[in-house]
C-alpha atoms as a PDB file:
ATOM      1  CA  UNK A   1    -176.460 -64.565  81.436  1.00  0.00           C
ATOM      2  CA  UNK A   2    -174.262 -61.587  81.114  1.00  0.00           C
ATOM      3  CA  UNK A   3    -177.396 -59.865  79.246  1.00  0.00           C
ATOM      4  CA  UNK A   4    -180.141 -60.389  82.455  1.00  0.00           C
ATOM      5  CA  UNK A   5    -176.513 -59.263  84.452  1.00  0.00           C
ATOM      6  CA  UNK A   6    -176.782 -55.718  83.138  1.00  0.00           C
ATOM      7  CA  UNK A   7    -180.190 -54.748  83.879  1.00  0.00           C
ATOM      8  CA  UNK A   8    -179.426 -55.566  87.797  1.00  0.00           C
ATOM      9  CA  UNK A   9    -175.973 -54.059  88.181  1.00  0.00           C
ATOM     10  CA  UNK A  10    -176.049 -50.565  89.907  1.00  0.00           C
ATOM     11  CA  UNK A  11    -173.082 -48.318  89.858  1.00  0.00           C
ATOM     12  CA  UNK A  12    -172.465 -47.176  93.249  1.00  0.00           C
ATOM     13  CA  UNK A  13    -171.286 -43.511  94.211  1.00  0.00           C
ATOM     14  CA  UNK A  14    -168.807 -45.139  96.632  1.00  0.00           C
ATOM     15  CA  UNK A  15    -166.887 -46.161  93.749  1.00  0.00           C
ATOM     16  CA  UNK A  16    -167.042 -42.835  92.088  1.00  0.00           C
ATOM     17  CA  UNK A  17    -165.758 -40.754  95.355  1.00  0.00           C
ATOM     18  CA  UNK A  18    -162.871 -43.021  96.155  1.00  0.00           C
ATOM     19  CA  UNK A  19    -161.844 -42.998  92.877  1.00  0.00           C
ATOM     20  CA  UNK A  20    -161.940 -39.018  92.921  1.00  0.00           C
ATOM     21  CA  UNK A  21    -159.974 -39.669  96.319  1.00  0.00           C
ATOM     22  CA  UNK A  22    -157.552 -41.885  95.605  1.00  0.00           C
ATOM     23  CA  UNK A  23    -156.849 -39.919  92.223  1.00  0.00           C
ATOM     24  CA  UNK A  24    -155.957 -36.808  94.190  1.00  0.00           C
ATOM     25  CA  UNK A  25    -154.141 -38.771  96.902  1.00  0.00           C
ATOM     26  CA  UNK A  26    -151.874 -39.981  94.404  1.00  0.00           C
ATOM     27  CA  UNK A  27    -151.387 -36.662  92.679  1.00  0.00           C
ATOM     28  CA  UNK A  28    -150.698 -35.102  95.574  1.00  0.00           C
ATOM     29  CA  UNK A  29    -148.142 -37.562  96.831  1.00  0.00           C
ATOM     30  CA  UNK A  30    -146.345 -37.570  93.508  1.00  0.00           C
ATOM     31  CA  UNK A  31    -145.779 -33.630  93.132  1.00  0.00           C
ATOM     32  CA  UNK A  32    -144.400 -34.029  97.135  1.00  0.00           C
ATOM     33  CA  UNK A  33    -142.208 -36.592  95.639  1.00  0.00           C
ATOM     34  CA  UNK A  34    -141.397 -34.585  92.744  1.00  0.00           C
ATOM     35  CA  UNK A  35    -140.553 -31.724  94.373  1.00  0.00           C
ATOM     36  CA  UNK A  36    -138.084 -33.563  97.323  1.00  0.00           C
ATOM     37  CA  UNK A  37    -136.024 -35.012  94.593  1.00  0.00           C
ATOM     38  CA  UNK A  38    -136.100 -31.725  92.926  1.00  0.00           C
ATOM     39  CA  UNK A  39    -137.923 -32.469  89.731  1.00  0.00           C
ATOM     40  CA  UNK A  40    -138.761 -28.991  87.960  1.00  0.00           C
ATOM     41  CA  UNK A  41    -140.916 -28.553  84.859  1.00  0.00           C
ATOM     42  CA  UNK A  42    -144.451 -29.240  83.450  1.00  0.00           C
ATOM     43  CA  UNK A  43    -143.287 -32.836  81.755  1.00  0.00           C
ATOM     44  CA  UNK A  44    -142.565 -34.719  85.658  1.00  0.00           C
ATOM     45  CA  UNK A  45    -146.375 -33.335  86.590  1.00  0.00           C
ATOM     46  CA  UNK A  46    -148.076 -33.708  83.875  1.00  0.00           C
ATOM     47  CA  UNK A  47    -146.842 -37.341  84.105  1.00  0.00           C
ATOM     48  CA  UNK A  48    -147.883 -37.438  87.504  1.00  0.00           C
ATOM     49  CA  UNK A  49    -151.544 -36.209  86.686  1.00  0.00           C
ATOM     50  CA  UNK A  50    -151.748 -38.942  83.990  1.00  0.00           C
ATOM     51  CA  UNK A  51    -150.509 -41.459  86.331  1.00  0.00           C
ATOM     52  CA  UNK A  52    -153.416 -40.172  88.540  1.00  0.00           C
ATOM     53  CA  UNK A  53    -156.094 -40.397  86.222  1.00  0.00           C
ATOM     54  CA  UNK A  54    -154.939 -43.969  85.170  1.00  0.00           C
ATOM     55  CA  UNK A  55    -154.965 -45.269  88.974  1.00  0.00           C
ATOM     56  CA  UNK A  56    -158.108 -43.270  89.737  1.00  0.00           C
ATOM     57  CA  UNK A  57    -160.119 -44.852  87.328  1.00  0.00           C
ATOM     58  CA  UNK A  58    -159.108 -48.121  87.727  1.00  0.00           C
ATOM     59  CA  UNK A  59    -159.986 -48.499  91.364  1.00  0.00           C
ATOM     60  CA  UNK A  60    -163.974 -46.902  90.086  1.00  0.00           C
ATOM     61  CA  UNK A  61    -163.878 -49.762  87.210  1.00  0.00           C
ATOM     62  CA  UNK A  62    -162.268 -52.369  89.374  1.00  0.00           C
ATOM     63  CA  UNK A  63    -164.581 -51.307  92.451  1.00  0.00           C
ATOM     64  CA  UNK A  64    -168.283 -51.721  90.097  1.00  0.00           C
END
């Protein structure tokens, strides 16, 4: 079932933008965060972008 499944499944580009989108929305929210409770250094964004990257993709996987 799951094989005839895979053929038939298309991957939409809707999925693929609002991951981009929600990816940068929540990057961008977390360095205005960071910076109103006065978080300085790389270490606070680079968790941020990871954080990003990790919600971004899930919404295009959880979206197919």
């Amino acid at each position: 079932m799951a094989a005839e499944l895979q053929g038939r499944l298309k991957r939409g580009r809707a999925s693929l933008f609002g991951g981009i989108a929600v990816g940068i929305g929540i990057f961008g929210l977390w360095l205005l965060i960071e910076r109103n409770l006065g978080y300085d250094g790389a270490g606070a964004t680079v968790a941020g972008l990871v954080v990003a990257v990790v919600i971004g993709a899930w919404v295009r996987i959880a979206d197919l």
